[in-house]
C-alpha atoms as a PDB file:
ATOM      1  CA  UNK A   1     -65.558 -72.197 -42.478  1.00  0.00           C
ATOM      2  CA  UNK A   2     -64.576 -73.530 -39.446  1.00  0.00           C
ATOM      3  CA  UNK A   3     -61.670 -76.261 -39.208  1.00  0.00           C
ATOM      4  CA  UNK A   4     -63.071 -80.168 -40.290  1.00  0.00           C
ATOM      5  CA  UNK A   5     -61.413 -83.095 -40.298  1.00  0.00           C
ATOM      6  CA  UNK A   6     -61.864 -86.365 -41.892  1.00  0.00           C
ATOM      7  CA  UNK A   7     -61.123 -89.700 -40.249  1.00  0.00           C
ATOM      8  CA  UNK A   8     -60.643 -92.214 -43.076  1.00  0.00           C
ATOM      9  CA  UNK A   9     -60.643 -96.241 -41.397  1.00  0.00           C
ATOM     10  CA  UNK A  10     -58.069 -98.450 -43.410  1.00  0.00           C
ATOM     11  CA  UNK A  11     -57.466-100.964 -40.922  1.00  0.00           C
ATOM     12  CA  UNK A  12     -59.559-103.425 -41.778  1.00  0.00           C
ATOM     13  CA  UNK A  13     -57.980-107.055 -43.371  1.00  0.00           C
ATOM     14  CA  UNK A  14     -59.948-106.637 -46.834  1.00  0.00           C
ATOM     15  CA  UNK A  15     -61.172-110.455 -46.109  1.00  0.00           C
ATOM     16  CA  UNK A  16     -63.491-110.183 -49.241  1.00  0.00           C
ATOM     17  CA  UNK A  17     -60.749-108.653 -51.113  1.00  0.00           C
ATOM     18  CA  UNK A  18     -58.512-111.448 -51.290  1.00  0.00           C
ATOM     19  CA  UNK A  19     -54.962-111.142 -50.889  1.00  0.00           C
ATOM     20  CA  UNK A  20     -54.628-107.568 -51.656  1.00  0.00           C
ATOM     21  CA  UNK A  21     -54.797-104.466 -49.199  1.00  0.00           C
ATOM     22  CA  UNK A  22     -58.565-102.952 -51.014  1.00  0.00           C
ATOM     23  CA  UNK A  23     -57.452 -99.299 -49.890  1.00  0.00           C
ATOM     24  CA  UNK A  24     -54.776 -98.882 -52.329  1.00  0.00           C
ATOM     25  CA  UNK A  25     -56.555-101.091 -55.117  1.00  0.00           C
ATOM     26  CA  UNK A  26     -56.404 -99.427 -57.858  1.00  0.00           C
ATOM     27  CA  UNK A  27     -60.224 -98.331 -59.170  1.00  0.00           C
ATOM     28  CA  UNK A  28     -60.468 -96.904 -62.366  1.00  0.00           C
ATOM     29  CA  UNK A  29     -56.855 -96.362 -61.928  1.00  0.00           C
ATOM     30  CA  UNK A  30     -56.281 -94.123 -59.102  1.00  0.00           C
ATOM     31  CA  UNK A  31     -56.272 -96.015 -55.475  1.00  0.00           C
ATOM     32  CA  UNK A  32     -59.961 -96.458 -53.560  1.00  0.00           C
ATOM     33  CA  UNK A  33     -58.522 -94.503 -50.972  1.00  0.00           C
ATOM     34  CA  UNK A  34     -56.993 -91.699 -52.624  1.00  0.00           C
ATOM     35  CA  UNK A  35     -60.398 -91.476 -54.474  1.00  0.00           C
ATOM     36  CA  UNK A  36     -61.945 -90.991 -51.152  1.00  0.00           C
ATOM     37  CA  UNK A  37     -59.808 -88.648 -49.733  1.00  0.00           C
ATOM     38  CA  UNK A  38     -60.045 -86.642 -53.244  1.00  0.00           C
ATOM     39  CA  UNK A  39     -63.760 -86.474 -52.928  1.00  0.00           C
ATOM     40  CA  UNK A  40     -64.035 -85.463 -49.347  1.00  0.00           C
ATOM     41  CA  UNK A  41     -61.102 -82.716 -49.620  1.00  0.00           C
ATOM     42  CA  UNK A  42     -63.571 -79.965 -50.599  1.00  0.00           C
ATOM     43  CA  UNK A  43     -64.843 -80.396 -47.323  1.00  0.00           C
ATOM     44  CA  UNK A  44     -62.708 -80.733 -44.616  1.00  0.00           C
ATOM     45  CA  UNK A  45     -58.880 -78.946 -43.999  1.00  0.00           C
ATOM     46  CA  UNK A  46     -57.110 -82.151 -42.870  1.00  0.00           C
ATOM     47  CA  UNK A  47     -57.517 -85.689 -43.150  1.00  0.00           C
ATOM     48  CA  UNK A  48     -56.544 -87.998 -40.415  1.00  0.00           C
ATOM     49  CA  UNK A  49     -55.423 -92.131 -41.923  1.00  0.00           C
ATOM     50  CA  UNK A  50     -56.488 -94.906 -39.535  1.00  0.00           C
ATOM     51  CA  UNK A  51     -54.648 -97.833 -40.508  1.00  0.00           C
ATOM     52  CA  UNK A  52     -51.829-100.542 -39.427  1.00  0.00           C
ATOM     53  CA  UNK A  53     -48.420 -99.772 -39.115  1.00  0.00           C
ATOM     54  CA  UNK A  54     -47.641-101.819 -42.224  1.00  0.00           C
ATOM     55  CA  UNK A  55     -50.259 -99.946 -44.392  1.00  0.00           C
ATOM     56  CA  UNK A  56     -48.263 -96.511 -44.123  1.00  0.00           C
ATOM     57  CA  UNK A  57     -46.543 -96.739 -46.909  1.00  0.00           C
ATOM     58  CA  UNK A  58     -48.485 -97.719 -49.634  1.00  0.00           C
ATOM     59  CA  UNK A  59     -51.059 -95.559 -48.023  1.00  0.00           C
ATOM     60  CA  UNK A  60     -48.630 -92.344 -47.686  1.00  0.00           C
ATOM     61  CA  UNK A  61     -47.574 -93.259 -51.425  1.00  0.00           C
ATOM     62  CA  UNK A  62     -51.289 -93.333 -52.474  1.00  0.00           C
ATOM     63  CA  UNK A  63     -51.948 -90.135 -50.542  1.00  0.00           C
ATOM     64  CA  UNK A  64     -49.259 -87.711 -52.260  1.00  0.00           C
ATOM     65  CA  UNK A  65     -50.216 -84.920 -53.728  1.00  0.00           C
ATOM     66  CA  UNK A  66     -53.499 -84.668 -51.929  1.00  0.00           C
ATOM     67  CA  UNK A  67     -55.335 -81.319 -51.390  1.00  0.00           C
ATOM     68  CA  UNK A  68     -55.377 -81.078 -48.038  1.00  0.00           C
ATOM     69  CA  UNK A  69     -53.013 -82.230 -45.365  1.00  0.00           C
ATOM     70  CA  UNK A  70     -53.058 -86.087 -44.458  1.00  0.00           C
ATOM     71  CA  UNK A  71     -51.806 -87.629 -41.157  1.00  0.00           C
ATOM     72  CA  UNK A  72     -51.577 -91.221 -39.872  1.00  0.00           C
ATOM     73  CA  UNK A  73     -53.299 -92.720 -36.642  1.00  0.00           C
ATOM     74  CA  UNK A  74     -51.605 -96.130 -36.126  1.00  0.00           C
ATOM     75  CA  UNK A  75     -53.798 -99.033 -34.475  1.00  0.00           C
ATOM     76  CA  UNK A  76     -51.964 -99.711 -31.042  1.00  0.00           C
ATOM     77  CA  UNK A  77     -53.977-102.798 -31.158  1.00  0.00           C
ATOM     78  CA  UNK A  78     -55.072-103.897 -34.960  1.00  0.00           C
ATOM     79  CA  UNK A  79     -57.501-106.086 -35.741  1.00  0.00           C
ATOM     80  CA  UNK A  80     -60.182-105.265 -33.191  1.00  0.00           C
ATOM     81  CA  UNK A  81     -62.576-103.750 -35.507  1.00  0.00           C
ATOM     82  CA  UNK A  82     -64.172-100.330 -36.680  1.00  0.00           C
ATOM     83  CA  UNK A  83     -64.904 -99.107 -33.618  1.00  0.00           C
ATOM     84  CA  UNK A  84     -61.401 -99.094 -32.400  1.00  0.00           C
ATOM     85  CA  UNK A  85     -59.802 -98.086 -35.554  1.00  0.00           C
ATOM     86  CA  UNK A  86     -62.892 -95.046 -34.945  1.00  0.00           C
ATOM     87  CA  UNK A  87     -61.430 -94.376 -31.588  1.00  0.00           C
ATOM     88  CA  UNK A  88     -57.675 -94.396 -32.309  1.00  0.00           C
ATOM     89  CA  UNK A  89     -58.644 -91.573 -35.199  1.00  0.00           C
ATOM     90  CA  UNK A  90     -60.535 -89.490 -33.222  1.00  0.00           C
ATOM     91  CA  UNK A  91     -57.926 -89.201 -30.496  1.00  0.00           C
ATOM     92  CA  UNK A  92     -55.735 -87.490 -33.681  1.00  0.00           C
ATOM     93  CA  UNK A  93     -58.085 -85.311 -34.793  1.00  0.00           C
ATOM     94  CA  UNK A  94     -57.192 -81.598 -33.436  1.00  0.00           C
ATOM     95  CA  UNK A  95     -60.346 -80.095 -34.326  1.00  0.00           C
ATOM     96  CA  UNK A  96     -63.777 -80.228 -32.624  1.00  0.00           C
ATOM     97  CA  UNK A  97     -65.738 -82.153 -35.237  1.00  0.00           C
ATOM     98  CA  UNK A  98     -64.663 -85.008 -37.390  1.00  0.00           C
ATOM     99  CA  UNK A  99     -66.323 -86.697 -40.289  1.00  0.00           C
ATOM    100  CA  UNK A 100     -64.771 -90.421 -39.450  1.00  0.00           C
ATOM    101  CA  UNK A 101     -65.828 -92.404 -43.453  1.00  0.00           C
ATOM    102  CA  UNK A 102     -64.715 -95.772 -44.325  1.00  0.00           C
ATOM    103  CA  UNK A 103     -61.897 -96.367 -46.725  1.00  0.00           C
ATOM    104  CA  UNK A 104     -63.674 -98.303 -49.319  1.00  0.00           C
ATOM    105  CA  UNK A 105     -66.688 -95.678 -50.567  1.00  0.00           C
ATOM    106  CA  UNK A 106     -65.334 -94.190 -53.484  1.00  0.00           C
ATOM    107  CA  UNK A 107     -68.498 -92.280 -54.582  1.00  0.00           C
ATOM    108  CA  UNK A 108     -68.782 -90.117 -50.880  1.00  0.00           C
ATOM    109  CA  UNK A 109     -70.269 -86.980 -51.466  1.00  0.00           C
ATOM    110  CA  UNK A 110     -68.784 -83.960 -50.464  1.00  0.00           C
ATOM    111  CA  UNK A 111     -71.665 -81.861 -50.410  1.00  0.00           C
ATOM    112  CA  UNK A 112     -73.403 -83.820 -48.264  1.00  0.00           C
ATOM    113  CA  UNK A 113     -70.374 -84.283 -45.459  1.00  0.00           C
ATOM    114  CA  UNK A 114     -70.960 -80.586 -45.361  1.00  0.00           C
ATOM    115  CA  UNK A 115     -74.235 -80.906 -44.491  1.00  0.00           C
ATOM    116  CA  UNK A 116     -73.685 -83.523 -41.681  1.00  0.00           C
ATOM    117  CA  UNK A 117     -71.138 -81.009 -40.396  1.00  0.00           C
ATOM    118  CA  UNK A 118     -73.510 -78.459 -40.766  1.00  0.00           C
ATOM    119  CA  UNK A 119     -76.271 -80.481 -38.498  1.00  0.00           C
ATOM    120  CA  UNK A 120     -74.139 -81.899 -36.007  1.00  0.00           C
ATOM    121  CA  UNK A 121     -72.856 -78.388 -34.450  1.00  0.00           C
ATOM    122  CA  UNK A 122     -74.581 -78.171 -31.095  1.00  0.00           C
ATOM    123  CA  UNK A 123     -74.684 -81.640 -30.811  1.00  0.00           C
ATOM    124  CA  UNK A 124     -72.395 -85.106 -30.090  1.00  0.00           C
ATOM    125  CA  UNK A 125     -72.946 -86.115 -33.657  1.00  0.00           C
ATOM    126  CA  UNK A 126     -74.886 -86.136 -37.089  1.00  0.00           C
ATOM    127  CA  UNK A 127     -75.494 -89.798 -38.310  1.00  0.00           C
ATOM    128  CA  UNK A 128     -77.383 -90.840 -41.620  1.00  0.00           C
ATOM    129  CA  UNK A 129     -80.198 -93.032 -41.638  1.00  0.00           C
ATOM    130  CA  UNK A 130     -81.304 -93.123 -44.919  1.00  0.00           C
ATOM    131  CA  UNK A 131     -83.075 -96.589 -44.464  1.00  0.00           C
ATOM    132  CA  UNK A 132     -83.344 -98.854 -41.127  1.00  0.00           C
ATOM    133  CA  UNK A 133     -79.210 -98.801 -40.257  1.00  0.00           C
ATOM    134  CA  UNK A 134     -77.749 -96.214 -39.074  1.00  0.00           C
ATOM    135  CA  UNK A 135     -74.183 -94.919 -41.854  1.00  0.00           C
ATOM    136  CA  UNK A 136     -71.925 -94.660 -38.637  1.00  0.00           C
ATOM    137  CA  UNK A 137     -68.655 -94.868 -40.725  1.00  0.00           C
ATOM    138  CA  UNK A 138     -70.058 -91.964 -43.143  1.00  0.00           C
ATOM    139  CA  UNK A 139     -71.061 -89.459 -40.195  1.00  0.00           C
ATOM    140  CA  UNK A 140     -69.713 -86.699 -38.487  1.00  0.00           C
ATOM    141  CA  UNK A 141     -68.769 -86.370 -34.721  1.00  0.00           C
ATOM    142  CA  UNK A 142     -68.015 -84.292 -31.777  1.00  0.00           C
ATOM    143  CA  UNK A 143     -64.107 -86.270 -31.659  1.00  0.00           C
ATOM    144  CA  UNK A 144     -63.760 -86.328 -28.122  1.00  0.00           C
ATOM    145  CA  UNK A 145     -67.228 -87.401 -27.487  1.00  0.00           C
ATOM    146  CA  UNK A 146     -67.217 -90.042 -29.824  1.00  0.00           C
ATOM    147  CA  UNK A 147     -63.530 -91.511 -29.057  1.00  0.00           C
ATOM    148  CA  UNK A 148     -64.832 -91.398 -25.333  1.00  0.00           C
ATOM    149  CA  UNK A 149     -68.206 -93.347 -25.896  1.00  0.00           C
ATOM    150  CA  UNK A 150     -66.167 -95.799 -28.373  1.00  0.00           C
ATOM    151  CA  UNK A 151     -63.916 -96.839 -26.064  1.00  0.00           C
ATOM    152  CA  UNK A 152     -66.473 -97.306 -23.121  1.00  0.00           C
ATOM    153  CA  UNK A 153     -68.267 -99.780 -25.528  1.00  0.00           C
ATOM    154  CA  UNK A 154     -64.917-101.405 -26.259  1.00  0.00           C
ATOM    155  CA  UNK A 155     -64.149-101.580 -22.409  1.00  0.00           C
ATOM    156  CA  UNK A 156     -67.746-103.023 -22.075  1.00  0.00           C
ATOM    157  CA  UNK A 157     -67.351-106.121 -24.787  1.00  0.00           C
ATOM    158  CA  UNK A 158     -69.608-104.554 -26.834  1.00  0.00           C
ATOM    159  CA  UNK A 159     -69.107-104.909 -30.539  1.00  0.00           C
ATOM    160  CA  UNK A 160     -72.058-103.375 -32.041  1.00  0.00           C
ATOM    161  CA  UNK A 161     -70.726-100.638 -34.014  1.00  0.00           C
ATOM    162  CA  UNK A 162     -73.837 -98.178 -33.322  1.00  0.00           C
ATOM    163  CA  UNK A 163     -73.714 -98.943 -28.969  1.00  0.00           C
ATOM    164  CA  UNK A 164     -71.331 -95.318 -28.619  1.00  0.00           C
ATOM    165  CA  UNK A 165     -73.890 -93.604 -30.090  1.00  0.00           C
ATOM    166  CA  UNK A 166     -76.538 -94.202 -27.205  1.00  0.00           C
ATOM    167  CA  UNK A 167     -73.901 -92.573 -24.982  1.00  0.00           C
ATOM    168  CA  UNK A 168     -74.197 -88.921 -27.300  1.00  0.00           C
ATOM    169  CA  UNK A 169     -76.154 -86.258 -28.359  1.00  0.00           C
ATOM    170  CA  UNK A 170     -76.953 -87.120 -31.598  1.00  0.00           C
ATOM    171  CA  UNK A 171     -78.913 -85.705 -35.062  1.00  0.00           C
ATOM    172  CA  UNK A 172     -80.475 -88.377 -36.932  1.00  0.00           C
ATOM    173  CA  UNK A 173     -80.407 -87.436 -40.901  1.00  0.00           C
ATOM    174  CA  UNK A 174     -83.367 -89.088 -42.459  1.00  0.00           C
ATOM    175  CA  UNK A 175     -84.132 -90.575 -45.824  1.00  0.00           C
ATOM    176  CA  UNK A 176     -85.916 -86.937 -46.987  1.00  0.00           C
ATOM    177  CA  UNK A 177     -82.389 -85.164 -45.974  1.00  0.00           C
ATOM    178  CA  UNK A 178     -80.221 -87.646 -47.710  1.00  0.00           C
ATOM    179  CA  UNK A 179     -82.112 -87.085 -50.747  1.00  0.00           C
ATOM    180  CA  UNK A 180     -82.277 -83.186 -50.174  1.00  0.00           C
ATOM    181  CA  UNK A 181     -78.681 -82.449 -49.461  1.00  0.00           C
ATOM    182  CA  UNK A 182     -76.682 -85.417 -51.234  1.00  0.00           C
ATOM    183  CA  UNK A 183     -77.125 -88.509 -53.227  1.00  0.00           C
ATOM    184  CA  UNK A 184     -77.557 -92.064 -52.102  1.00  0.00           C
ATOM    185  CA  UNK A 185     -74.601 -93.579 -53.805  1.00  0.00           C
ATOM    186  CA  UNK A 186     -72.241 -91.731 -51.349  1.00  0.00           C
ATOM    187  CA  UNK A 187     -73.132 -94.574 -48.857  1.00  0.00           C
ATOM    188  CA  UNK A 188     -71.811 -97.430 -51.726  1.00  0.00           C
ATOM    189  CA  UNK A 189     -68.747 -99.559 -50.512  1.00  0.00           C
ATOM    190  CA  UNK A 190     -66.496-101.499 -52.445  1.00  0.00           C
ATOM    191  CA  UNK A 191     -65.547-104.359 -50.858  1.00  0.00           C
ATOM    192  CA  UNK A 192     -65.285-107.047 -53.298  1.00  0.00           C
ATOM    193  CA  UNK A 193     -63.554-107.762 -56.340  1.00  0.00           C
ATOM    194  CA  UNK A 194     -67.521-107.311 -58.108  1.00  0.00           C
ATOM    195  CA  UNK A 195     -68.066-104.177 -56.568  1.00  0.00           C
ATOM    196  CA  UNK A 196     -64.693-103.179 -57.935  1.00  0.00           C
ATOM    197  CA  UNK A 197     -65.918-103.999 -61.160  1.00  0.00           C
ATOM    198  CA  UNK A 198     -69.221-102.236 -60.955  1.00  0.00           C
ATOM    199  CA  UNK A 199     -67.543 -99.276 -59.802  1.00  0.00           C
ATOM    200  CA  UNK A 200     -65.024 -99.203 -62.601  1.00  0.00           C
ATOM    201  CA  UNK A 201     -67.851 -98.482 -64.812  1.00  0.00           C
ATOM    202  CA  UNK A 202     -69.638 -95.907 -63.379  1.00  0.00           C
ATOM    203  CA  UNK A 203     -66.299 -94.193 -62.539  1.00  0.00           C
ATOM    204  CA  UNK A 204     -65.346 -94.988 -66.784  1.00  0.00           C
ATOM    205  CA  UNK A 205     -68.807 -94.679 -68.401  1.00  0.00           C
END
């Protein structure tokens, strides 16, 4: 297998969270972000942390131990959104492809980032669209290509998160494809203290 990376954003402030940092909440007691990284390890050699300089820490402390190799990507500039943190970890990513996911969906299939990686070779990128949005922080991505087309949107005051991919080559993976090569629940996020909650159970039961 070739070498894949994963980009896994952090950055955000957790504003529905409350007080606490969500990516090293514990969930069914093991941090959402460690659960991430755990489930996506299978399928990638490296992972690649986009965070704040403050997160390190706890995040490095949630991370040890992991099967596969885990670096940090530090926002220059926090607190301008996903697309940014999405740019600052593709420019760390050493390998041609990355599969860039969002810290907070604990039930991320690996079998299915696979199969992204699988369908974006040849192209810019390999996005879900298992209903009307486009999943653009559970896809894979030429990392150049995709830091290059983020930060032209950035430059450009755009803050839709799906504007960089108008600038690629990209695969759409449909509704049939999500269902053929993964499960719908590896789109779920987590971002309140309900969702938490919910989780807990399905993680427990």
């Amino acid at each position: 297998m070739p070498e894949r990376t994963a980009v896994v954003l952090a950055g955000g402030r957790s504003t529905r969270f409350g007080d606490e940092d969500k990516a090293v909440a514990p969930l069914a007691g093991t941090p959402m972000i460690r659960r991430v990284v755990d489930r996506v390890a299978p399928a990638v050699d490296a992972v690649v942390v986009n965070c704040r300089a403050e997160q390190v820490p706890a995040i490095s402390d949630a991370l040890d131990g992991a099967a596969v190799p885990v670096r940090f990507a530090e926002d220059e500039y926090p607190d301008e959104g996903p697309m940014a943190g999405m740019a600052t970890g593709l420019r760390a990513v050493d390998t041609e492809y990355a599969f860039v996911v969002a810290c907070d969906m604990p039930f991320v299939d690996a079998d299915f980032v696979a199969y992204l990686f699988e369908r974006a070779a040849g192209h810019d990128a390999a996005v879900p669209r298992p209903e009307q949005w486009f999943e653009t922080t559970h896809a894979v991505y030429r990392a150049a290509a995709m830091a290059d087309a983020c930060e032209a949107a950035l430059a450009a005051g755009e803050e839709r998160i799906v504007a960089p991919l108008f600038d690629l080559d990209f695969v759409v993976v449909d509704a049939a494809e999500v269902r053929d090569h993964g499960h719908p629940h590896t789109f779920e996020n987590c971002n309140t203290r309900e969702d938490f909650v919910d989780a807990e159970r399905r993680l427990e039961g």
